[in-house]
Structures are given as structure tokens and as C-alpha cells.
N, C-alpha and C. Protein backbone atom coordinates (compact mmCIF):
# COMPACT_ATOMS: atom_id res chain seq x y z
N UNK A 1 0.84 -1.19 0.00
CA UNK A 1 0.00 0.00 0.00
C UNK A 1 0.88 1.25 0.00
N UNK A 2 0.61 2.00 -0.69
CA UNK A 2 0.98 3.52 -0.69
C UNK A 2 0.47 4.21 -0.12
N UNK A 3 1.81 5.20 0.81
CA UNK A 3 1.69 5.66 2.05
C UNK A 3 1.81 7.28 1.71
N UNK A 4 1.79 8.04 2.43
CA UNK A 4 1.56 9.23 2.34
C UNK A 4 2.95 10.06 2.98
N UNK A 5 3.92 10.79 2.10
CA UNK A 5 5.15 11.38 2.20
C UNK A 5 4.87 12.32 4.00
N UNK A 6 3.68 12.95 3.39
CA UNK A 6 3.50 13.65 4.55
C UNK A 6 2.76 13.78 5.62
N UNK A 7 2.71 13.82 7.07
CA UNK A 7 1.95 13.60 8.05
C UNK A 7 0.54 13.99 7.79
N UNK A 8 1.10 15.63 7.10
CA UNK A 8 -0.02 16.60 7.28
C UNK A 8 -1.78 15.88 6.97
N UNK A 9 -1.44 15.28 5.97
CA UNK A 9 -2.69 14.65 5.20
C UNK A 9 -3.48 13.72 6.26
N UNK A 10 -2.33 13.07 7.21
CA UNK A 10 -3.41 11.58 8.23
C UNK A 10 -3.39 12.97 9.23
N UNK A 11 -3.46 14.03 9.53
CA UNK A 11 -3.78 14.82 10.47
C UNK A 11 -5.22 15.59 10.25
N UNK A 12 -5.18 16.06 8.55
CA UNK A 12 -5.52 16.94 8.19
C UNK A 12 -7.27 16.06 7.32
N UNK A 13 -7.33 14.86 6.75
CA UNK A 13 -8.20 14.59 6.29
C UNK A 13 -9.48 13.74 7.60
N UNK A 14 -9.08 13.36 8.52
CA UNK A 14 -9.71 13.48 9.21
C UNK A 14 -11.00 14.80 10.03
N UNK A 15 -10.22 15.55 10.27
CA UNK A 15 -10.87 17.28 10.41
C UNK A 15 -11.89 17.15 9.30
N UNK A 16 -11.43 17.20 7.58
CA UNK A 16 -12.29 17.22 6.42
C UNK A 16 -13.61 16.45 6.72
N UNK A 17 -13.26 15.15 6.98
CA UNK A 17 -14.33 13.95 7.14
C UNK A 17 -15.56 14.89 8.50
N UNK A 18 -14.69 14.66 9.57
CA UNK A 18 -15.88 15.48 10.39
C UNK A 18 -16.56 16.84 9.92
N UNK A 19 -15.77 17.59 9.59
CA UNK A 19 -16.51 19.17 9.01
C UNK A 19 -17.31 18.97 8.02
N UNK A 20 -17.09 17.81 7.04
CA UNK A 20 -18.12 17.46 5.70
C UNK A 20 -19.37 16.90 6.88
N UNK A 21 -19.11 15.99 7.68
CA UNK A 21 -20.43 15.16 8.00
C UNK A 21 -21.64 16.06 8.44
N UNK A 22 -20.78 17.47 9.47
CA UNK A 22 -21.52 18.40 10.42
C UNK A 22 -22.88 18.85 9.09
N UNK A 23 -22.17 19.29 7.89
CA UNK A 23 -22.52 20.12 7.11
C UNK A 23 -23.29 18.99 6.63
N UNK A 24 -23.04 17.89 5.99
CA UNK A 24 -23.83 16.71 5.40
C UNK A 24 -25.32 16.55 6.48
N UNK A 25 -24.86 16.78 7.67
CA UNK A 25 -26.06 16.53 8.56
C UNK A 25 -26.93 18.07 8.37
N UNK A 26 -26.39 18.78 8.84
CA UNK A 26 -26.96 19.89 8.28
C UNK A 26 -27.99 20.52 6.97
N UNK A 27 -27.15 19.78 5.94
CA UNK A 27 -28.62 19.48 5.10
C UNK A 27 -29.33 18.55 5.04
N UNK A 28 -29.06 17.80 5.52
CA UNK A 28 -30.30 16.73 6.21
C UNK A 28 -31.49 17.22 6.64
N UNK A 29 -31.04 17.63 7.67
CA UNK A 29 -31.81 18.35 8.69
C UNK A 29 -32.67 19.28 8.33
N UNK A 30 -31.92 20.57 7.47
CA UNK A 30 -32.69 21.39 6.49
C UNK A 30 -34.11 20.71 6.41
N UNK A 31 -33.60 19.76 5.35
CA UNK A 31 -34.57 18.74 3.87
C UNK A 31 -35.59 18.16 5.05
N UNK A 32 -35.16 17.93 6.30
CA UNK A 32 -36.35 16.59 7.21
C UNK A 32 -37.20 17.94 7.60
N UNK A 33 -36.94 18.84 8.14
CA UNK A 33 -38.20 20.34 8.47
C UNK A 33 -38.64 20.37 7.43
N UNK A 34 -38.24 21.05 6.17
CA UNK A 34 -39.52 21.39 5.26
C UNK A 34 -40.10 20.33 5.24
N UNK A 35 -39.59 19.15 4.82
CA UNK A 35 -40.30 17.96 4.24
C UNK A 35 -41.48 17.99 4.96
N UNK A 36 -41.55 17.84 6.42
CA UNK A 36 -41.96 17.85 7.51
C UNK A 36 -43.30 18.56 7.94
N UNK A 37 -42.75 19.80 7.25
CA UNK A 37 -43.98 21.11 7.45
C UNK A 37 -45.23 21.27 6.17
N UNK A 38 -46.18 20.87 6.18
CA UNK A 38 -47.08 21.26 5.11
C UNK A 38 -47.04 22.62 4.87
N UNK A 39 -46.85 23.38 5.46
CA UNK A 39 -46.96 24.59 5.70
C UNK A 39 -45.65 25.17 4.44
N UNK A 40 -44.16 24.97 4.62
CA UNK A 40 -43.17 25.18 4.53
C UNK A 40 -43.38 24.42 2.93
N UNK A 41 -43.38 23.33 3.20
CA UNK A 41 -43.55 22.55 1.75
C UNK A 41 -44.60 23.01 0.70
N UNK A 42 -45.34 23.84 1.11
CA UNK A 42 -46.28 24.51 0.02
C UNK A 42 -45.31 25.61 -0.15
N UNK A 43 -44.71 26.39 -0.38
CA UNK A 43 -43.91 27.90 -0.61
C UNK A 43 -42.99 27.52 -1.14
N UNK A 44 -42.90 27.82 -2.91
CA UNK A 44 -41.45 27.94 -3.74
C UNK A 44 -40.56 28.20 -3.08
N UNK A 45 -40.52 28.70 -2.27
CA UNK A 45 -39.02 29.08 -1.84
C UNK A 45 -38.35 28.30 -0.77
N UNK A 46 -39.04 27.68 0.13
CA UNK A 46 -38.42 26.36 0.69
C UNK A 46 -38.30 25.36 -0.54
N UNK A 47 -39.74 24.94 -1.00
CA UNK A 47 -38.99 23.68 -2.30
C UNK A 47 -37.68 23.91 -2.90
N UNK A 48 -37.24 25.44 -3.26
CA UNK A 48 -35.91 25.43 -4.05
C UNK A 48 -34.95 25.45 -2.41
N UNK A 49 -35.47 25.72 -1.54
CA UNK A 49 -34.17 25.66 -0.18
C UNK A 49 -34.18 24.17 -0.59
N UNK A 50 -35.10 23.12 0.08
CA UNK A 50 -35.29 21.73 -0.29
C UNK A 50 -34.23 21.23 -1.37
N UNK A 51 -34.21 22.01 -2.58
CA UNK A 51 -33.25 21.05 -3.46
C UNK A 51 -32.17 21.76 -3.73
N UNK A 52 -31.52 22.68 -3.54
CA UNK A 52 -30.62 22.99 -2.92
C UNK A 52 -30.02 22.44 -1.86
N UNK A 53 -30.54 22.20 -0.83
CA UNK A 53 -29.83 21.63 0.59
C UNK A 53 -29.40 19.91 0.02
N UNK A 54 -30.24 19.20 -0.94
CA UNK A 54 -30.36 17.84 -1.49
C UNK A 54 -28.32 17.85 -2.22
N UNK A 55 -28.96 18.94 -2.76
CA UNK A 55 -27.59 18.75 -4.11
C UNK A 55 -26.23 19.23 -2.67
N UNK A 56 -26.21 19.92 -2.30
CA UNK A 56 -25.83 20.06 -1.07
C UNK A 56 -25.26 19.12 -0.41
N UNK A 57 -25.81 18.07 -0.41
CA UNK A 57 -25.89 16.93 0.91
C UNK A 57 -25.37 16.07 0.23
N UNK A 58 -25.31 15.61 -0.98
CA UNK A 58 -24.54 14.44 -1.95
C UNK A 58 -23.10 15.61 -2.32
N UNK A 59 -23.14 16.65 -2.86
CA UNK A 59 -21.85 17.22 -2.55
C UNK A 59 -21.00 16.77 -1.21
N UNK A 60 -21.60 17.15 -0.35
CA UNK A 60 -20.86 16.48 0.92
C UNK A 60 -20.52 15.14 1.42
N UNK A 61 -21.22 14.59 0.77
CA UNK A 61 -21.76 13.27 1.06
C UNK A 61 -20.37 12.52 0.10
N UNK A 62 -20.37 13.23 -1.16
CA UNK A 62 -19.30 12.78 -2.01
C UNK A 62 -18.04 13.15 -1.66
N UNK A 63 -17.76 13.95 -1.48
CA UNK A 63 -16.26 14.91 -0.76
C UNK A 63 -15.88 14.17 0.59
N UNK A 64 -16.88 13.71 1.59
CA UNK A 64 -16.49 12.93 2.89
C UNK A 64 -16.23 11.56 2.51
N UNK A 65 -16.93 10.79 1.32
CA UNK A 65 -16.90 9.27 0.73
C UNK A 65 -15.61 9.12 -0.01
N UNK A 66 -14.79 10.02 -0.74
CA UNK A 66 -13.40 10.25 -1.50
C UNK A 66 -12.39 10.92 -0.45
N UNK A 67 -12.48 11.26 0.93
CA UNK A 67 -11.32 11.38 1.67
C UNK A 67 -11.33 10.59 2.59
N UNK A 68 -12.48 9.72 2.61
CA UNK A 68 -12.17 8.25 3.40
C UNK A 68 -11.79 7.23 3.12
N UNK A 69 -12.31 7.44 1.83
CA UNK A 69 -11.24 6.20 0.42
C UNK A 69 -9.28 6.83 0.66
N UNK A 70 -9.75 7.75 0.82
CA UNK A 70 -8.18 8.27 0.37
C UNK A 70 -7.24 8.63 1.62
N UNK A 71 -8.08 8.02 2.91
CA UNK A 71 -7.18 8.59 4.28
C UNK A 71 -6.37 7.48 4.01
N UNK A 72 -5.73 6.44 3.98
CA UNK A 72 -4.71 5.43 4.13
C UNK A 72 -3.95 6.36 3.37
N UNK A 73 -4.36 5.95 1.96
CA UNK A 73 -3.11 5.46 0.98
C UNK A 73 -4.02 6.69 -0.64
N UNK A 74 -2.98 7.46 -0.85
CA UNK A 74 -3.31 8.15 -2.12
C UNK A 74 -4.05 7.35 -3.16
N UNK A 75 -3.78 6.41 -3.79
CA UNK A 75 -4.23 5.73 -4.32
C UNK A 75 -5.61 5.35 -4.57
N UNK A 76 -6.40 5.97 -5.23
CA UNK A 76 -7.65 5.91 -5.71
C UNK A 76 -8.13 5.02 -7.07
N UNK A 77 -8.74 3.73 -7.37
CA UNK A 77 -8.94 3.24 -8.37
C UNK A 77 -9.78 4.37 -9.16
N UNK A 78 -9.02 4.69 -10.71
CA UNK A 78 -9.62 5.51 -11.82
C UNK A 78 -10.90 5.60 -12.14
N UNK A 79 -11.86 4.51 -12.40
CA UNK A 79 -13.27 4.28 -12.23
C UNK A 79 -13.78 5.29 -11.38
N UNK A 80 -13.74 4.70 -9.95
CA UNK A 80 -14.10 5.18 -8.97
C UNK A 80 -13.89 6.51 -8.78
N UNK A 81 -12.78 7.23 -8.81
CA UNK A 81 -12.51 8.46 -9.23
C UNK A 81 -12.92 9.14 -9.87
N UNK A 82 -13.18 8.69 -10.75
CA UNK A 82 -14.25 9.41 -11.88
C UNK A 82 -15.35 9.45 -12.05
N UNK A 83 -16.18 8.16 -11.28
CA UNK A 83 -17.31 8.37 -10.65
C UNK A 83 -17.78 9.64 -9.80
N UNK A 84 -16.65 9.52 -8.89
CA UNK A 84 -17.19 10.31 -7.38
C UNK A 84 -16.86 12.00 -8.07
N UNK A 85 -15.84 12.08 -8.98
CA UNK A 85 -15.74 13.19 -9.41
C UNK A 85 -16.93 14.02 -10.08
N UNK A 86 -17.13 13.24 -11.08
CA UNK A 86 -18.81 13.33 -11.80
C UNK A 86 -19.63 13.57 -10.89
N UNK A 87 -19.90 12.62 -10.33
CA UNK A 87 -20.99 13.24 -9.00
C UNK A 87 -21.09 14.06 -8.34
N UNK A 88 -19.66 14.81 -7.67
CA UNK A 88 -19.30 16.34 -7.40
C UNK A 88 -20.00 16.98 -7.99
N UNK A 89 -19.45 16.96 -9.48
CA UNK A 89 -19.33 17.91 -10.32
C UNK A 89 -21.39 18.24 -10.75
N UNK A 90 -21.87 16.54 -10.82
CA UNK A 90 -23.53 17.18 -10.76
C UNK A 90 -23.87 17.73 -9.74
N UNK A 91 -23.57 17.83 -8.56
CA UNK A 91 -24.73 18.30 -7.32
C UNK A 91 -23.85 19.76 -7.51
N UNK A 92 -23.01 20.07 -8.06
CA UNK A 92 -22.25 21.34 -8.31
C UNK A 92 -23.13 21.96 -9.18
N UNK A 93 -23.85 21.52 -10.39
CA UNK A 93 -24.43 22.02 -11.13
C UNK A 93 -25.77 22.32 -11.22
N UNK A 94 -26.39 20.92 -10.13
CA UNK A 94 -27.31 21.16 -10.13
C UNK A 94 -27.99 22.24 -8.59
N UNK A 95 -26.87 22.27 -8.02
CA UNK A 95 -27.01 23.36 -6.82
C UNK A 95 -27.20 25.17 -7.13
N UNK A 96 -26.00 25.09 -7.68
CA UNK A 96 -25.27 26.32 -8.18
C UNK A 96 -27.32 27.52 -8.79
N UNK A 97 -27.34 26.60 -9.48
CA UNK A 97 -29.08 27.69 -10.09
C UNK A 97 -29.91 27.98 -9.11
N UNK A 98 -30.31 27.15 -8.63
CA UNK A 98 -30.76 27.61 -7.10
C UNK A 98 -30.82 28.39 -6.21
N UNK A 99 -29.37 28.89 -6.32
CA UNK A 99 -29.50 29.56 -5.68
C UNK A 99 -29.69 31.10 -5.78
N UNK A 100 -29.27 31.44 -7.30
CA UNK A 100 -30.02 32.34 -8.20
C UNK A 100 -31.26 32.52 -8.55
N UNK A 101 -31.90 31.11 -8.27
CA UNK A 101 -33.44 31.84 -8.40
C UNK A 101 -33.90 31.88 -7.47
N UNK A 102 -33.47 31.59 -6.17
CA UNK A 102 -34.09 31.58 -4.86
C UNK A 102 -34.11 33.14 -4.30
N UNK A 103 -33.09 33.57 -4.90
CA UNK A 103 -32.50 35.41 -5.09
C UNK A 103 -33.93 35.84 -6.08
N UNK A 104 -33.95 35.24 -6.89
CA UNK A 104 -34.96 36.13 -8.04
C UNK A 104 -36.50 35.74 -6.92
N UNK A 105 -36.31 34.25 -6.56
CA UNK A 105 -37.94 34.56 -5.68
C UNK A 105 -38.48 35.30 -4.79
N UNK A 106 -36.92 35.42 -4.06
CA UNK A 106 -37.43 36.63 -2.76
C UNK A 106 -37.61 37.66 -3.48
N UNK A 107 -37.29 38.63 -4.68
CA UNK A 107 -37.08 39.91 -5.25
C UNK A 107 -38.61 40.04 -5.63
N UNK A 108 -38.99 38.60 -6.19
CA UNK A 108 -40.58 38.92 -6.55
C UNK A 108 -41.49 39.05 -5.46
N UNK A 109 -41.39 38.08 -4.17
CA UNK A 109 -41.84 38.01 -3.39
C UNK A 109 -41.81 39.47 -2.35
N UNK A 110 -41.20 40.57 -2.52
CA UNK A 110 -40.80 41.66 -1.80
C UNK A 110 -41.12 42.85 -2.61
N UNK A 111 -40.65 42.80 -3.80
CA UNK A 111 -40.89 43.71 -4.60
C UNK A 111 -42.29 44.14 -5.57
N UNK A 112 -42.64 42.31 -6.06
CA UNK A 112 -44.17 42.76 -6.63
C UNK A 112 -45.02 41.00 -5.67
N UNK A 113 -45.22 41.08 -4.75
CA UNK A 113 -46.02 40.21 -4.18
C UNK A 113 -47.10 39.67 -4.42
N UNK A 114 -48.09 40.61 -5.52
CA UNK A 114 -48.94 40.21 -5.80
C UNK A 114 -48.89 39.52 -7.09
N UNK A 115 -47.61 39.24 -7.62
CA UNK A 115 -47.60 38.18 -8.51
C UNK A 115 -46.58 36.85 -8.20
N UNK A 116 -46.43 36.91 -6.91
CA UNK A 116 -45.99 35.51 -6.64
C UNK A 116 -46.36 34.42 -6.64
N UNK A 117 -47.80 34.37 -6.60
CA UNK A 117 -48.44 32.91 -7.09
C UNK A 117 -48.60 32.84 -8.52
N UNK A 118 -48.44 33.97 -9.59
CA UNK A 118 -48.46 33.81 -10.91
C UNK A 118 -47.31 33.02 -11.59
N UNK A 119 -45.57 34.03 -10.89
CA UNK A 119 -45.09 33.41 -10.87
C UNK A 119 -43.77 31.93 -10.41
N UNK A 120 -44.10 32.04 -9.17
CA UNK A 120 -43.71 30.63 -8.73
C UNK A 120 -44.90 30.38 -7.89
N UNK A 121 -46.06 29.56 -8.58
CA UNK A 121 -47.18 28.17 -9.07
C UNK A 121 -46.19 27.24 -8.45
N UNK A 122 -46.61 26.21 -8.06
CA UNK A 122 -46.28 24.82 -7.50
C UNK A 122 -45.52 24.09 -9.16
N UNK A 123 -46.37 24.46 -9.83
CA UNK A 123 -46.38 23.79 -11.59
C UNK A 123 -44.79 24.45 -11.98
N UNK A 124 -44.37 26.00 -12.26
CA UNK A 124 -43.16 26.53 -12.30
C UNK A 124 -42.09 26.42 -11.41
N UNK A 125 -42.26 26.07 -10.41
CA UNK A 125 -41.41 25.44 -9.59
C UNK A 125 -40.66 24.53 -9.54
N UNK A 126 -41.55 23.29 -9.61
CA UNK A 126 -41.05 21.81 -10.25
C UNK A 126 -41.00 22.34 -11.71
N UNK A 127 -41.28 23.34 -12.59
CA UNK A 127 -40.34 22.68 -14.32
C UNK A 127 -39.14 23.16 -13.73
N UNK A 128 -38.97 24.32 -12.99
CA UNK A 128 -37.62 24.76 -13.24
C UNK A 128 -36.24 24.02 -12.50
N UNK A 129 -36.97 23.44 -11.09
CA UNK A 129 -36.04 22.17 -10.43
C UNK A 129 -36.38 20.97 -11.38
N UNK A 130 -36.61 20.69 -12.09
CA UNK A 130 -36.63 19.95 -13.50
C UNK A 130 -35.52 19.93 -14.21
N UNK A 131 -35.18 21.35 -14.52
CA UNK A 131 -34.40 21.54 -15.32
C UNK A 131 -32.92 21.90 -14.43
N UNK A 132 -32.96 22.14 -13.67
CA UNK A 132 -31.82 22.21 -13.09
C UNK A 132 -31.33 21.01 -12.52
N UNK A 133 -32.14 19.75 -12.14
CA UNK A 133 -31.84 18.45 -12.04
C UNK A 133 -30.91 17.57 -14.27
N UNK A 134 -31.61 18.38 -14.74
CA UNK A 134 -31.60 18.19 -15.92
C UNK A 134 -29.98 18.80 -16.45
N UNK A 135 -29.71 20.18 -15.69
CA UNK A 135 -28.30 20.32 -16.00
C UNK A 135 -27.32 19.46 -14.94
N UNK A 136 -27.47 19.29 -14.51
CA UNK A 136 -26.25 18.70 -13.29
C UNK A 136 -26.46 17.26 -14.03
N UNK A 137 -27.45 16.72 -14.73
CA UNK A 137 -26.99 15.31 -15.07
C UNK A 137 -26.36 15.37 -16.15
N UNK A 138 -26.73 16.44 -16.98
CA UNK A 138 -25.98 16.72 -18.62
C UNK A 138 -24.49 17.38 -18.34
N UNK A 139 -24.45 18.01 -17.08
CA UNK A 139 -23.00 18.20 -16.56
C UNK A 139 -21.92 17.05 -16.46
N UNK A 140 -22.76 16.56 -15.20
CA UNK A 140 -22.04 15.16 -15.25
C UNK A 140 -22.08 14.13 -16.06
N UNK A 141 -22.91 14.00 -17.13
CA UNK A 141 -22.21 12.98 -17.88
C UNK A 141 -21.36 13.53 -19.19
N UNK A 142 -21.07 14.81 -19.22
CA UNK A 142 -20.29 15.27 -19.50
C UNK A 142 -18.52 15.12 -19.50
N UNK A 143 -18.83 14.91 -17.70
CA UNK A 143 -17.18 13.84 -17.19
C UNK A 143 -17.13 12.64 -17.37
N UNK A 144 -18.18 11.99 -17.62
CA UNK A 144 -17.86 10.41 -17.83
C UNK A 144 -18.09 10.10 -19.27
N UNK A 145 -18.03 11.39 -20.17
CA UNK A 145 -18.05 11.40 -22.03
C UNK A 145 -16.67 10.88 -22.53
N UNK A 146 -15.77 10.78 -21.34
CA UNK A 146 -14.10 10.80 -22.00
C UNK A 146 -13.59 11.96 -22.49
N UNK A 147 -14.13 12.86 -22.84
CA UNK A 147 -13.40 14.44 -23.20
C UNK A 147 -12.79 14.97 -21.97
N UNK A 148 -13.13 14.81 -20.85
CA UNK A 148 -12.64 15.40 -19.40
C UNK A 148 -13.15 13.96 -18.37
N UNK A 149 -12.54 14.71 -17.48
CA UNK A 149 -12.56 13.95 -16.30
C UNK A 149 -12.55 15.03 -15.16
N UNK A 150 -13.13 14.72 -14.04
CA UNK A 150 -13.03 15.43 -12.93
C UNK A 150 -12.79 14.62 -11.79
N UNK A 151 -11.33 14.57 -11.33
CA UNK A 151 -10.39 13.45 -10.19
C UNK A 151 -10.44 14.18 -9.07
N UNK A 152 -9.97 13.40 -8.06
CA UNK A 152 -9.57 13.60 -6.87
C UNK A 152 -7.91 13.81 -6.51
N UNK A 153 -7.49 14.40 -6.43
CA UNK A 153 -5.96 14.62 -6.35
C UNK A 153 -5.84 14.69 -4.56
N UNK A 154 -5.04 13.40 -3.79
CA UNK A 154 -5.40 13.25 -2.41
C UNK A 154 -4.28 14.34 -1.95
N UNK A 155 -3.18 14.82 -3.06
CA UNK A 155 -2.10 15.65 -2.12
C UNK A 155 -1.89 16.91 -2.60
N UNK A 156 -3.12 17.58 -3.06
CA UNK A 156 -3.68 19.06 -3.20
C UNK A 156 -4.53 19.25 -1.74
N UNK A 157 -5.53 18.80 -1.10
CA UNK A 157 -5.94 17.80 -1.87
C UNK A 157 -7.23 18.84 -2.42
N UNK A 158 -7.87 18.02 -3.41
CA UNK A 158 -8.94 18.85 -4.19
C UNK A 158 -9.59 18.05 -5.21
N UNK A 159 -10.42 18.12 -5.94
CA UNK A 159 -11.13 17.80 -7.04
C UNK A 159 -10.48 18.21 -8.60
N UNK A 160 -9.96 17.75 -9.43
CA UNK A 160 -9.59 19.01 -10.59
C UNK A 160 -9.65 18.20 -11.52
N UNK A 161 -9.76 18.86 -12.71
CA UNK A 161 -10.49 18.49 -14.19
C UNK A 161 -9.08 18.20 -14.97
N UNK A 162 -9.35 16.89 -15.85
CA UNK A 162 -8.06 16.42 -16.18
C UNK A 162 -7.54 17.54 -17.31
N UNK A 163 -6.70 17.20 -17.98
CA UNK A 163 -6.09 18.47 -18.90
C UNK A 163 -6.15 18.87 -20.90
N UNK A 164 -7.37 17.33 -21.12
CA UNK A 164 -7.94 17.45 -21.81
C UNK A 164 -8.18 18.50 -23.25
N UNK A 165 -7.87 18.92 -24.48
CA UNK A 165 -7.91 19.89 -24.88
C UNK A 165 -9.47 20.25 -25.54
N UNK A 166 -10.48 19.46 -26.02
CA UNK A 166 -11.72 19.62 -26.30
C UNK A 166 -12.23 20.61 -26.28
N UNK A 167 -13.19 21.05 -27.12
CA UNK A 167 -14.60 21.93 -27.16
C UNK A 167 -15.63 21.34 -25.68
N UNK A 168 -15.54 20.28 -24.87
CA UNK A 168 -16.11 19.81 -24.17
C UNK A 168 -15.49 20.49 -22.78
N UNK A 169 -13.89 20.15 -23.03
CA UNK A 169 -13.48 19.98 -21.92
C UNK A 169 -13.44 21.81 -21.67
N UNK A 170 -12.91 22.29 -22.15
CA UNK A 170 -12.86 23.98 -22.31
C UNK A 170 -14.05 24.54 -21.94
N UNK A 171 -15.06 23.76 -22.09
CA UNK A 171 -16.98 24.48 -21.82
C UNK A 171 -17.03 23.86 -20.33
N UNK A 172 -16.64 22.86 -19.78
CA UNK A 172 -16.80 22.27 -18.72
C UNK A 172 -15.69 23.52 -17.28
N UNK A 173 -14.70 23.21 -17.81
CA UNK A 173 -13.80 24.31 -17.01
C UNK A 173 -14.29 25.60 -16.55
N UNK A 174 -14.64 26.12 -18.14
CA UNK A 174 -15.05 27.45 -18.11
C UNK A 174 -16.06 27.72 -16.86
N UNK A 175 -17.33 27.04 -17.28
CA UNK A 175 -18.56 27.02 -16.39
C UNK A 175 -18.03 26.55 -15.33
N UNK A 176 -17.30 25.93 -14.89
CA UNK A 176 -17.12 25.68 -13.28
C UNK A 176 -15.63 26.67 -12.95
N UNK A 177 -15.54 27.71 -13.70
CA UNK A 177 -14.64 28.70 -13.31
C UNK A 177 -15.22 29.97 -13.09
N UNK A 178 -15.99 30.20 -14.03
CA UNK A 178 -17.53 31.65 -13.91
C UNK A 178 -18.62 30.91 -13.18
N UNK A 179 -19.09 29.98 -13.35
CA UNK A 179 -20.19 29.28 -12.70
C UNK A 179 -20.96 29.84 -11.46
N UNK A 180 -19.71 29.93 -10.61
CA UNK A 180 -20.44 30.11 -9.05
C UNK A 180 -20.05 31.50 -8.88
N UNK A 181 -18.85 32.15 -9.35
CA UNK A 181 -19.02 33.13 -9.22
C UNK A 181 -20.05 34.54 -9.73
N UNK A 182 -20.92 33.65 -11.34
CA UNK A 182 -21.89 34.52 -11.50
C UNK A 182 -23.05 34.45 -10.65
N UNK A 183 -23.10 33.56 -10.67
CA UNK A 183 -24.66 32.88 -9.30
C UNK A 183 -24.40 34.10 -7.85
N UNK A 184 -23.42 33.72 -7.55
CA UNK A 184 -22.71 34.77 -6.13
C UNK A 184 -22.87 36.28 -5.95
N UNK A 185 -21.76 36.64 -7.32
CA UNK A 185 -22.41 38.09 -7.89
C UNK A 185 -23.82 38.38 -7.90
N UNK A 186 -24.30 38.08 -8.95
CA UNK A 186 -25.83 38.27 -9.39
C UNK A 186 -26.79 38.27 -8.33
N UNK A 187 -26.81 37.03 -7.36
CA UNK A 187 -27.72 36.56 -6.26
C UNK A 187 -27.21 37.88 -5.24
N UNK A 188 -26.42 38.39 -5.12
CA UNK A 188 -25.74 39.50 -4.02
C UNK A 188 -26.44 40.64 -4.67
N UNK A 189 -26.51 41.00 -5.72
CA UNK A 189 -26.77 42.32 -6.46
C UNK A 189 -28.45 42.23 -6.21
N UNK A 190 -28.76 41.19 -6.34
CA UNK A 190 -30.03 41.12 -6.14
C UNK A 190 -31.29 41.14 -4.90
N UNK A 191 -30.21 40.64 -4.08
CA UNK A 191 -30.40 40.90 -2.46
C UNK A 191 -30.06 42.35 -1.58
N UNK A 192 -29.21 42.84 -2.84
CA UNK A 192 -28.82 44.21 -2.81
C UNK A 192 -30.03 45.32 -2.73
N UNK A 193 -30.81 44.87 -3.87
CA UNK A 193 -31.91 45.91 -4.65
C UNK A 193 -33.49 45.53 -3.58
N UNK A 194 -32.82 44.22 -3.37
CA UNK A 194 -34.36 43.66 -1.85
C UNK A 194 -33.94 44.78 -1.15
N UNK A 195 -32.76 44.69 -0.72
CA UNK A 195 -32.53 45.90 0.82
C UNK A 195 -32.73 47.20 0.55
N UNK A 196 -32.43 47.29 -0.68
CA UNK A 196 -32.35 49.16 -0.71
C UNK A 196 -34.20 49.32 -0.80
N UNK A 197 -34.54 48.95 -2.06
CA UNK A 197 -36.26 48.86 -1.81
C UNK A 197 -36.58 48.74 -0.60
N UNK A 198 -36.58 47.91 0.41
CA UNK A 198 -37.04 47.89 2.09
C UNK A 198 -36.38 48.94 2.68
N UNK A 199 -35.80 49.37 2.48
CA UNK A 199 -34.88 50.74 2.84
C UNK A 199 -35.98 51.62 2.73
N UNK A 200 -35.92 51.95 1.65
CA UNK A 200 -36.92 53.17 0.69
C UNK A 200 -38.14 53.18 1.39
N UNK A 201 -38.93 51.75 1.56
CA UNK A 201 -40.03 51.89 1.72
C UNK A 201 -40.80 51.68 2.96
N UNK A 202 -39.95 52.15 3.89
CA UNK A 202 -39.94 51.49 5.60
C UNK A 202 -40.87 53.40 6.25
């Protein structure tokens, strides 16, 4: 078995494992209240908390399952690697929208209220977590197309996209290089214009 040059890693991936689980439980927990609440479970805007916290929870779920494979010995079978990578990489994709429109629901919900049941309906709700279940799978099988790959590297340690030169692999990078940072931006700017409006109108 292959051992690890440096301490730091049997010190350091342990910590990872617990801090992923806290957070893994954490959206658990989220997902078991709404589920829970009729109340909560009728309102677009928990359903998108709901699948958000989901994509969430297999993110974590995947990140704590690949540094427990990988606390011994670096050595990760390729398959498997590329599995768990892919899988990252969907609950990455399919998280990431979410949380941009959960920004656009409160803006409607604050700003013009009286068309919040026009537009997030129970019916627009589920197409659009539809479709965002719909990108994170067209994401990820994206990594398991053979144009890219998305590995586990145990002595970064980190997730990273193999080096690939493709029209695939270049669209895959890109979006998970702007990806979260437009969601972040945008969703901030937008929570921005909630506050100043409640500002204004207090």
C-alpha cells in the first residue's frame, strides 16, 4: 500500500471527514423540516431551499466518501474516481441555479407580491427544479463522455479536471470557473436591490 510522504494529510483529512459530516447533517436536517412542514412545503421558496440543501448533501456526502477512500493510501482506483468526481461535479451544477433563483424569488416576493403565485405556481417550480436536475446530469455525464474527467488529487488535496484539450473539456472548465461566481455576484446584487427597496419603503 501507498503511504503518504506527509503527516499533514493523516492529520488533516480526518478534520475534512468530520466538518463534511456536520454540514452533510446539516442538510439533512434542512430537507427533514420542510419535508416535515405542510406549511413550509407549500412555498417555492423552501422547495428550491429543499433542493438545494439535497444537491448540497450528496456534494458532501461525495467529498467525505473520496477522503475516506483516500485517508490510508493516495491511491484511488480511476473508475471510482471518476465516478465520485462526476458526482461532485452534478450536485455542483445542479445546486449552483438555485441559488439564483431563490434570489430572483425573494425579489418577486418583496418587490411585486402580488404576482408571486403567478409566478412561482407549485407547476413553475417543479419545471424549473426539473431543469436544473436536468443540468447537473448533462453536466455530469459530461465527465464520464471521456473528453474530461473530474479526479480527486489526495495531495492538493482537491477535485480538478483532467487536462484534456476539447470543445467539451474547455466548456466544462469554463462554467465551473464563472459558474459560481456569476450565481454569487448576481444573487448578491439582487439581495442588494431587496434591501435598498425595504430601505426606501420602511
Amino acid at each position: 500500500m501507498v503511504d503518504y510522504e506527509n503527516p499533514f494529510h493523516y492529520n488533516f483529512f480526518p478534520f475534512y471527514i468530520f466538518f463534511g459530516c456536520i454540514l452533510l447533517v446539516l442538510n439533512l436536517q434542512t430537507m427533514l423540516v420542510i419535508r416535515r412542514s405542510k406549511c413550509l412545503w407549500a412555498l417555492s421558496a423552501y422547495r428550491l431551499i429543499f433542493f438545494s440543501s439535497a444537491a448540497d448533501a450528496v456534494n458532501c456526502g461525495t467529498q467525505v466518501a473520496t477522503v475516506a477512500i483516500a485517508l490510508r493510501t493516495p491511491v484511488i482506483h480511476p473508475i471510482l474516481n471518476s465516478l465520485l468526481g462526476a458526482l461532485l461535479v452534478t450536485s455542483y451544477a445542479m445546486g449552483y441555479p438555485t441559488i439564483f433563483v431563490l434570489a430572483f424569488n425573494r425579489f418577486i416576493a418583496v418587490v411585486f407580491p402580488k404576482k408571486m403565485d403567478l409566478v412561482f405556481d407549485k407547476k413553475k417550480t417543479m419545471i424549473i427544479l426539473i431543469l436544473c436536475s436536468l443540468f447537473g446530469a448533462f453536466t455530469g455525464a459530461l465527465c464520464l463522455s471521456g473528453e474530461i474527467r473530474s479526479m480527486w488529487d489526495p495531495y492538493i488535496p482537491k477535485f480538478y479536471f483532467t487536462n484534456e484539450s476539447s470543445f467539451t473539456a474547455e466548456f466544462l472548465r469554463a462554467m465551473t470557473l464563472y459558474y459560481g461566481e456569476f450565481v454569487y455576484i448576481t444573487s448578491f446584487i439582487v439581495y442588494l436591490i431587496i434591501v435598498v427597496f425595504l430601505l426606501c419603503n420602511v
